[in-house]
C-alpha atoms as a PDB file:
ATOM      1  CA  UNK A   1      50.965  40.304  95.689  1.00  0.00           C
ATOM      2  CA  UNK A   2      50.860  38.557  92.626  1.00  0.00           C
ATOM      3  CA  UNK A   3      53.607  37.398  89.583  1.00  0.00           C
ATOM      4  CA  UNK A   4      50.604  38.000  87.062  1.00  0.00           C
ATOM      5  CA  UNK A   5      51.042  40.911  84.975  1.00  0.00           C
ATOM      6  CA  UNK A   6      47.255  41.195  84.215  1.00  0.00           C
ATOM      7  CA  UNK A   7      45.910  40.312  87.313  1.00  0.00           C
ATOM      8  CA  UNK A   8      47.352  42.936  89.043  1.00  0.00           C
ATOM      9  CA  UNK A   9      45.776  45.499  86.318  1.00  0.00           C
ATOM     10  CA  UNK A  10      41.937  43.602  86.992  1.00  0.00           C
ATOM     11  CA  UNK A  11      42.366  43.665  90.550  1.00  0.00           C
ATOM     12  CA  UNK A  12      44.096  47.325  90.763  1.00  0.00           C
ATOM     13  CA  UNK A  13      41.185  48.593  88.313  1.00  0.00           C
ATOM     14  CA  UNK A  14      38.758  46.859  90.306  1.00  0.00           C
ATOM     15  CA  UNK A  15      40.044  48.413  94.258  1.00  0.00           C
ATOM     16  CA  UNK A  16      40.068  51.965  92.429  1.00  0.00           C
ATOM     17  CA  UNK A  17      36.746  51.626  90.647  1.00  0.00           C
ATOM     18  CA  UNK A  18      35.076  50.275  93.806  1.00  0.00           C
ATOM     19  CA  UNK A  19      37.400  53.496  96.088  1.00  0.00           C
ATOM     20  CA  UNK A  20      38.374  50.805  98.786  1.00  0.00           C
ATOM     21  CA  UNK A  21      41.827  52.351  99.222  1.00  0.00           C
ATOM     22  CA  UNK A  22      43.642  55.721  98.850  1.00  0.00           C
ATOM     23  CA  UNK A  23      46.878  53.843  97.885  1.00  0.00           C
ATOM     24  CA  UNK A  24      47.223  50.418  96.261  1.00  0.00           C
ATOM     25  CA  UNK A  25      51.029  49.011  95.803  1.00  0.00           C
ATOM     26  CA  UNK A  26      52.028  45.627  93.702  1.00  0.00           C
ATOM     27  CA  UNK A  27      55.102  43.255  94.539  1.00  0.00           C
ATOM     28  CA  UNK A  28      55.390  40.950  92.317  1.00  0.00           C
ATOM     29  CA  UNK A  29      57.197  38.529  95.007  1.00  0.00           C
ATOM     30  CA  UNK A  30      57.491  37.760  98.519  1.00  0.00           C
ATOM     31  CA  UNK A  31      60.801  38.999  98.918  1.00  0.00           C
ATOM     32  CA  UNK A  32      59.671  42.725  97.170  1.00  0.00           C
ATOM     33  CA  UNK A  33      56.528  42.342  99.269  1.00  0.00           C
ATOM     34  CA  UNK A  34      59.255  41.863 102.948  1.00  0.00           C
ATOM     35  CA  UNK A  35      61.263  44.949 101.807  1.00  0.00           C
ATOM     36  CA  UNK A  36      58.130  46.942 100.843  1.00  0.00           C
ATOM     37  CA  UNK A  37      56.476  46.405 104.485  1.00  0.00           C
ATOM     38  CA  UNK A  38      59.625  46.795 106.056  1.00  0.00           C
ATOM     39  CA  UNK A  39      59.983  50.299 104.266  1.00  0.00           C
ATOM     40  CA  UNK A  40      56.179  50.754 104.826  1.00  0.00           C
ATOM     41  CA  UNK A  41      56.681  50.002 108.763  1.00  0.00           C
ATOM     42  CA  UNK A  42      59.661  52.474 109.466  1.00  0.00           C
ATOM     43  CA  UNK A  43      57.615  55.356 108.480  1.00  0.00           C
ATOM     44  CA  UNK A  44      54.455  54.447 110.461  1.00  0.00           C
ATOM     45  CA  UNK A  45      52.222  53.456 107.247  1.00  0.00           C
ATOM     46  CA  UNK A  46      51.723  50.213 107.167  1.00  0.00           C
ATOM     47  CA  UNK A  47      48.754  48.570 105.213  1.00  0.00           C
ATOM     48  CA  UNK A  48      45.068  47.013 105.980  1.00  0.00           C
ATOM     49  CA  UNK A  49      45.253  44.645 103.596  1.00  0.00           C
ATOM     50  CA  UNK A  50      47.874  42.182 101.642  1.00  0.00           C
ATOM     51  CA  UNK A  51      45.759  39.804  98.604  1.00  0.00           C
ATOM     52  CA  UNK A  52      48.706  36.836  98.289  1.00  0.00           C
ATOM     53  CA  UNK A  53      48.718  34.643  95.688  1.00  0.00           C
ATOM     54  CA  UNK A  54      50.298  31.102  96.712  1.00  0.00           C
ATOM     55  CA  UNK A  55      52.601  30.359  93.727  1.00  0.00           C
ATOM     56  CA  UNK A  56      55.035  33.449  92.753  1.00  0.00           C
ATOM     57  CA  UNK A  57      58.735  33.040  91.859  1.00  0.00           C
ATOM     58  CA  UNK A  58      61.942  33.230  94.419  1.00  0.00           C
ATOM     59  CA  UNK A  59      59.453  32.940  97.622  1.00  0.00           C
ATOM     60  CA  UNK A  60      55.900  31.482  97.477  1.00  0.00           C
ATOM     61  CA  UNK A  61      53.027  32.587 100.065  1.00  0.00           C
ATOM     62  CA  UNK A  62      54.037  30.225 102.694  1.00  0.00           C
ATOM     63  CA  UNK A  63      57.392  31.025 102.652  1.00  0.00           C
ATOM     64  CA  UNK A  64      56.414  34.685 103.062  1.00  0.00           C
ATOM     65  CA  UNK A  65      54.417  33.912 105.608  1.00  0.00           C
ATOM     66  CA  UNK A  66      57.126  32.285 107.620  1.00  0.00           C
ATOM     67  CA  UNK A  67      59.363  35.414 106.820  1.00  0.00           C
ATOM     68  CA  UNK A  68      56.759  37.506 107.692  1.00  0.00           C
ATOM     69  CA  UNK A  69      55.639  36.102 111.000  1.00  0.00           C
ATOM     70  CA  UNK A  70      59.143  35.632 111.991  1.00  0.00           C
ATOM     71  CA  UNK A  71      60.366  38.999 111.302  1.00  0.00           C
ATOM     72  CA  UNK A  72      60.885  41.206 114.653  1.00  0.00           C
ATOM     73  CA  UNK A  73      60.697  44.349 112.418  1.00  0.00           C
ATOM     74  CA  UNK A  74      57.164  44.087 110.887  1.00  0.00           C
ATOM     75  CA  UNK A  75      54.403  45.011 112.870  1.00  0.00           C
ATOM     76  CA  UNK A  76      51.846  42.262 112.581  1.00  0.00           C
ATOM     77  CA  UNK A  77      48.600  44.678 111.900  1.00  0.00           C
ATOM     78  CA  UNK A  78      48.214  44.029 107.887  1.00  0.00           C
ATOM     79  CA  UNK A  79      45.743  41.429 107.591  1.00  0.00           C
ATOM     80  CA  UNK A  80      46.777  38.598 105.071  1.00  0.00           C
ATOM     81  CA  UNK A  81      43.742  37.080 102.134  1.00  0.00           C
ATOM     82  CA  UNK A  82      45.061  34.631 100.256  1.00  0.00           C
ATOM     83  CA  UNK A  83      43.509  34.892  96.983  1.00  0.00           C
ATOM     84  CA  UNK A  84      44.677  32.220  94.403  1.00  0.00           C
ATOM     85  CA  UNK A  85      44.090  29.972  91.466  1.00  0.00           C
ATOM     86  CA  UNK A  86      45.078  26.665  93.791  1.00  0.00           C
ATOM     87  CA  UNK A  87      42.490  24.394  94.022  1.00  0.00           C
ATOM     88  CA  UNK A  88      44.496  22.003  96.085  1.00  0.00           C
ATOM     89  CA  UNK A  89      43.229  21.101  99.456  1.00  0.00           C
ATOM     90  CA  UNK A  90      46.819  21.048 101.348  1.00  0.00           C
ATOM     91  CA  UNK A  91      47.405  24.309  99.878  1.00  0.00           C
ATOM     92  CA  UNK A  92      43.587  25.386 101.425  1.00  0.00           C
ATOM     93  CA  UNK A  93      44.808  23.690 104.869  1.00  0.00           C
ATOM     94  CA  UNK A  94      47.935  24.812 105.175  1.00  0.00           C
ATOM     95  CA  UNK A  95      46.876  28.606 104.313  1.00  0.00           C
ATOM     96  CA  UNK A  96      44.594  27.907 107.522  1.00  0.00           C
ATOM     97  CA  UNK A  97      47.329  26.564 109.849  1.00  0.00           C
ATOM     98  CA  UNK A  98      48.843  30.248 109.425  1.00  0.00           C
ATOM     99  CA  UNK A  99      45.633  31.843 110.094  1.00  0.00           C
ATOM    100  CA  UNK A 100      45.138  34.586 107.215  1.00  0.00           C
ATOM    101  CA  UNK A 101      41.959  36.327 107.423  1.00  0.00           C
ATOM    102  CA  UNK A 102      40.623  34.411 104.353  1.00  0.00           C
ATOM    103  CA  UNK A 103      41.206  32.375 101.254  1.00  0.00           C
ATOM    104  CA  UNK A 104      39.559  32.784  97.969  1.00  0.00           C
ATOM    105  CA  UNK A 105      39.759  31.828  94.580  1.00  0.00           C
ATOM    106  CA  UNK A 106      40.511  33.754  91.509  1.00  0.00           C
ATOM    107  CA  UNK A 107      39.525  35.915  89.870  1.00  0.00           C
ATOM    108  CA  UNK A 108      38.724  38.831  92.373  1.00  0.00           C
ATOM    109  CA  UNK A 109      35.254  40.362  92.110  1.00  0.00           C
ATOM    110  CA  UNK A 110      33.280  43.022  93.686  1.00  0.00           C
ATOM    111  CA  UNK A 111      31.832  40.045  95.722  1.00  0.00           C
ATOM    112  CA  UNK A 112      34.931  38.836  97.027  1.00  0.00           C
ATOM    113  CA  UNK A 113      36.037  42.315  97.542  1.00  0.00           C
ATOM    114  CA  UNK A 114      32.952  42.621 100.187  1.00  0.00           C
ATOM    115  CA  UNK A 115      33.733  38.821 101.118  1.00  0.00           C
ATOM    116  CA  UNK A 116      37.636  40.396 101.911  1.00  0.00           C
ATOM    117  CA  UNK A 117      36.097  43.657 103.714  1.00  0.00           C
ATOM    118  CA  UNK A 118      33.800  41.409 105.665  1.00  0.00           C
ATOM    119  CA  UNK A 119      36.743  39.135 106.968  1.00  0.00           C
ATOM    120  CA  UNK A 120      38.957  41.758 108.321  1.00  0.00           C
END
């Protein structure tokens, strides 16, 4: 999830190119990203993976992760990567006090893909 235009293109081209996934789906905020995993849940298909970016309009990652984790409809199996251009060490610590499966920096490569398939 990502408010970036182009970085969703790069990082969509780059999952297809590398065939990581049969489906890859973009919100471009944390609310989109709630109703999409809701909808995703009721029918059984929920994803493996969710890349967050911290900073996005109308709800950043942490406040998606609050939603998220607090949400009695969601089942918790998607694992979370936070992959972001924040350099700032409170956003690094607080990303770990919600334990995500990882936390990298942009731009996503085909070693932080294997870095991402490694940590979940």
């Amino acid at each position: 999830m990502d408010d970036d235009t182009i970085t969703n293109y790069v990082n969509k081209s780059l999952l297809e190119d590398l065939e990581v996934s049969n489906s890859i789906d973009i919100s471009y905020n944390g609310q989109d990203a709630l109703n999409y995993l809701e909808a995703q849940n009721k029918v059984g298909n929920v994803p493996d993976l969710l890349l967050l970016d911290i900073y996005m309009p109308n709800m950043n990652a942490f406040e998606f992760l609050d939603a998220y984790k607090s949400s009695s409809s969601l089942t918790k199996k998607t694992s979370v990567v936070i992959l972001t251009s924040s350099t700032v060490e409170q956003d690094h610590e607080m990303a770990k006090s919600y334990n995500v499966a990882g936390y990298l920096l942009k731009p996503l490569t085909r070693e932080k893909l294997e870095q991402i398939l490694h940590m979940i």
